[in-house]
N, C-alpha and C. Protein backbone atom coordinates (compact mmCIF):
# COMPACT_ATOMS: atom_id res chain seq x y z
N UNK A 1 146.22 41.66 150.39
CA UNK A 1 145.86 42.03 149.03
C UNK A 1 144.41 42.54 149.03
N UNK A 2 144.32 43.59 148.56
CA UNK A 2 142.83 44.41 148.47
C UNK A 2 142.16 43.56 147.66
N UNK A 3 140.41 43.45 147.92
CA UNK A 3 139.74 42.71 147.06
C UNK A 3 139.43 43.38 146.03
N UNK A 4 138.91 43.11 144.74
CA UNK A 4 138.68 43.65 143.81
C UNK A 4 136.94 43.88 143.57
N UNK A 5 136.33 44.98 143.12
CA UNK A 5 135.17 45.24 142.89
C UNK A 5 134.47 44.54 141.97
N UNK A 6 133.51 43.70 142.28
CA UNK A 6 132.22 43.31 141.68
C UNK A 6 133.56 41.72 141.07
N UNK A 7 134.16 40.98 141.82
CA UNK A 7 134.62 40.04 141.82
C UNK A 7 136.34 40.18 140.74
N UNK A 8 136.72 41.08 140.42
CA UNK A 8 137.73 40.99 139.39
C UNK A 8 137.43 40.56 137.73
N UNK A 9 136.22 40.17 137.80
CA UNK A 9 135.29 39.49 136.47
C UNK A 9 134.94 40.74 135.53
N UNK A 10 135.11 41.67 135.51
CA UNK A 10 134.70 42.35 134.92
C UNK A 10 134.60 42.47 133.58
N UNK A 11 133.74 42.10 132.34
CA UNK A 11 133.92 42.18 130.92
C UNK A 11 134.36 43.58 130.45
N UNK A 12 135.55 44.03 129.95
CA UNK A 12 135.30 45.56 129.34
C UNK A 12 133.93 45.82 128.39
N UNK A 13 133.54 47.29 128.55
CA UNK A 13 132.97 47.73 127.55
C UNK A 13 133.20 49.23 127.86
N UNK A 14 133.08 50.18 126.87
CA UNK A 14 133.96 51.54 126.51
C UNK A 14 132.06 51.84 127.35
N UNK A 15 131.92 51.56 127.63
CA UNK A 15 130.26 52.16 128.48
C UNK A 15 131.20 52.67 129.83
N UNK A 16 131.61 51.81 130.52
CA UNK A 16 132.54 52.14 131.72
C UNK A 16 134.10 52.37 131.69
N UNK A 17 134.32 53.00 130.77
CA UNK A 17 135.94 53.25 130.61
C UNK A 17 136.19 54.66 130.72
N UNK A 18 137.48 54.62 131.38
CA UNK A 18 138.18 55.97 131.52
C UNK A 18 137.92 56.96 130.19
N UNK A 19 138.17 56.45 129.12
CA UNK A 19 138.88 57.05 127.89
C UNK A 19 137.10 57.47 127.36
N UNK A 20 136.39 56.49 127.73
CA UNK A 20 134.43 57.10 127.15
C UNK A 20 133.70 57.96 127.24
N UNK A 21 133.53 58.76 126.40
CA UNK A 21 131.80 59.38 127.27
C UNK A 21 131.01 59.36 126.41
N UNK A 22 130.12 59.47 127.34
CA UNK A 22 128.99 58.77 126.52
C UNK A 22 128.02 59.94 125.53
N UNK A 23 127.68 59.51 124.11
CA UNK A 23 127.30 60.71 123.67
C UNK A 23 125.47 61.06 123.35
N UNK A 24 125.40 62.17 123.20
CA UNK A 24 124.22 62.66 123.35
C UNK A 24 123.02 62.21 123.44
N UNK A 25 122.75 61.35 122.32
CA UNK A 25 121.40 59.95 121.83
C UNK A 25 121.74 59.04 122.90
N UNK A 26 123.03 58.38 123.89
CA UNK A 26 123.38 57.89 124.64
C UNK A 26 123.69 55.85 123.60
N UNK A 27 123.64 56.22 122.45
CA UNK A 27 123.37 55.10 121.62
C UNK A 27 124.99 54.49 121.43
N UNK A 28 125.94 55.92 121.47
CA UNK A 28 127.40 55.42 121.07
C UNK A 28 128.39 55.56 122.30
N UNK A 29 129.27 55.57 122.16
CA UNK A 29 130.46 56.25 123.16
C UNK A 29 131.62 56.61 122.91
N UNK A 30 132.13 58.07 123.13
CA UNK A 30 133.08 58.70 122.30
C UNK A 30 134.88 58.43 122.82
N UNK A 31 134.99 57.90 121.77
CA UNK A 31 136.16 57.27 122.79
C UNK A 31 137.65 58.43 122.39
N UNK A 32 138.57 58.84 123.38
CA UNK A 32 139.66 59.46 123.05
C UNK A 32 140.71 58.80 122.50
N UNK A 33 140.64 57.22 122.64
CA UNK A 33 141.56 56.48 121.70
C UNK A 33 141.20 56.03 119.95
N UNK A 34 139.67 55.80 120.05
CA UNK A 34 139.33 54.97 118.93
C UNK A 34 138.18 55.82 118.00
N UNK A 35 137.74 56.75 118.84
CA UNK A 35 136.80 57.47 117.83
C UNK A 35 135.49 57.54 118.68
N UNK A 36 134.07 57.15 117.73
CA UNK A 36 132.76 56.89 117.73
C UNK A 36 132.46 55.46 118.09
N UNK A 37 132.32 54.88 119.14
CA UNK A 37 131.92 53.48 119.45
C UNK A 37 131.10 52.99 119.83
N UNK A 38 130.50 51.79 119.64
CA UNK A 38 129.35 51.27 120.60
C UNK A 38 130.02 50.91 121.88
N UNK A 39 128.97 50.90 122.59
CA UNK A 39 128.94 50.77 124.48
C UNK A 39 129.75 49.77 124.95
N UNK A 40 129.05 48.31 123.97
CA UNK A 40 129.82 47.31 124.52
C UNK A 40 131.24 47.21 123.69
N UNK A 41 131.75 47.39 122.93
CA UNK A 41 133.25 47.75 122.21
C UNK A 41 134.09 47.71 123.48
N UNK A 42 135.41 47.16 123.06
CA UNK A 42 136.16 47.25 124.23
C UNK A 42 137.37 47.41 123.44
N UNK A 43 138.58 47.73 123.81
CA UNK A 43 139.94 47.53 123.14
C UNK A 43 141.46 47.27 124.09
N UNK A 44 142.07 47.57 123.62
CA UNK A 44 143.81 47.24 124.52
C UNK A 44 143.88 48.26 125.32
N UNK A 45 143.26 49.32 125.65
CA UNK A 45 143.50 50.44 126.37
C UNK A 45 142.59 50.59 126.81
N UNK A 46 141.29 50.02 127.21
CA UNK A 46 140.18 49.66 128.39
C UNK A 46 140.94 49.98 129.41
N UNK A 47 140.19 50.57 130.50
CA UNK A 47 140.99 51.12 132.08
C UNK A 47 139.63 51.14 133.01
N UNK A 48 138.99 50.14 133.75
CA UNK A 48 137.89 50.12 134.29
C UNK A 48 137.82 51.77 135.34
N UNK A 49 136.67 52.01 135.05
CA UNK A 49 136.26 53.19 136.39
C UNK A 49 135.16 52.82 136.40
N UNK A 50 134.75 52.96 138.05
CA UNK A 50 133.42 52.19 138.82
C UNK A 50 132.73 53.18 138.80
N UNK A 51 133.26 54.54 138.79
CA UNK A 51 131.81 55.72 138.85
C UNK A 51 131.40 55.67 137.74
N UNK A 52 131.32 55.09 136.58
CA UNK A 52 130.75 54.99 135.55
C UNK A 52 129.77 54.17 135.38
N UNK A 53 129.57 52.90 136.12
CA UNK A 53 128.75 52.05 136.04
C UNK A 53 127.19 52.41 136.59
N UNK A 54 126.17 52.22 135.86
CA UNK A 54 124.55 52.56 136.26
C UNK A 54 124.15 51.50 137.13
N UNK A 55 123.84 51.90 138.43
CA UNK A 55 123.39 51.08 139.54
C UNK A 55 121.84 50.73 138.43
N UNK A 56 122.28 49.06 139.11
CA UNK A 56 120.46 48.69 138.68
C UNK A 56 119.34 49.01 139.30
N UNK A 57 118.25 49.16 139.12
CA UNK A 57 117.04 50.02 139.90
C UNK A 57 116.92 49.30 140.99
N UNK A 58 116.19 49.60 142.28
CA UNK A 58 115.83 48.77 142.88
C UNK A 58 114.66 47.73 143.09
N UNK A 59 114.12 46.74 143.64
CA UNK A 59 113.30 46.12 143.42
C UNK A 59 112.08 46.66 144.35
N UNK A 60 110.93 46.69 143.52
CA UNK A 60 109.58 46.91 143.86
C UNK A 60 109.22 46.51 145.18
N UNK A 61 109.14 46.90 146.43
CA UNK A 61 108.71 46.01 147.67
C UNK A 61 107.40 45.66 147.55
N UNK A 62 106.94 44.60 148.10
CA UNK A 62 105.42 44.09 148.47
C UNK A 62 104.86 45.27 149.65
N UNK A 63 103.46 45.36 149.12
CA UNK A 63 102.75 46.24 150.00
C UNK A 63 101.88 44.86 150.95
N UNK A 64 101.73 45.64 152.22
CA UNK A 64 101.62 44.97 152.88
C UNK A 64 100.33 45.90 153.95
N UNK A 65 99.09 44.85 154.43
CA UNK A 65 97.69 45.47 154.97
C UNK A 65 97.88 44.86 155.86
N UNK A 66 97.21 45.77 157.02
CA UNK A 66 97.48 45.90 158.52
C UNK A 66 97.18 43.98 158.61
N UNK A 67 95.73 43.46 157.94
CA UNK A 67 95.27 41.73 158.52
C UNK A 67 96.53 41.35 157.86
N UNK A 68 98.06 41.48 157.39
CA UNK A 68 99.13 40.41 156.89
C UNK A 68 99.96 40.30 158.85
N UNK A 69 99.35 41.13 159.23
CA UNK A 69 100.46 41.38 160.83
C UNK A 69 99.44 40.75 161.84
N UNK A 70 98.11 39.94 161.22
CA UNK A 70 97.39 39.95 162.67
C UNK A 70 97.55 38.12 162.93
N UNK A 71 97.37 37.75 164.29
CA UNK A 71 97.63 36.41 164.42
C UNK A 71 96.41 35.78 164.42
């Protein structure tokens, strides 16, 4: 049995749904079933797609001076 992405846990929201896109101000999401919606809105015809989801940024690395490497 294939594993499922990001644990099978997934909460709907029409932010990552097939049926969404997202509109201009990026404030709503236009749904082909339900209309004009907010992001997190979800309904009976939610259909997860993963290319939709916004990777979180990455984290800031520590800078690091040549005396952190000396013994």
């Amino acid at each position: 049995m294939a594993k499922k992405m990001f644990g099978g846990n997934i909460q709907p929201a029409c932010e990552y749904c097939e049926h969404g896109t997202p509109s201009v101000d990026s404030n709503m999401v236009l749904c082909k079933k339900r209309g004009v919606v907010s992001p997190l809105y979800s309904c009976r015809k939610f259909k997860y797609t993963p290319l939709k989801r916004k990777p979180l940024s990455k984290p800031q690395l520590p800078v690091f001076s040549p005396e952190d490497f000396e013994l």
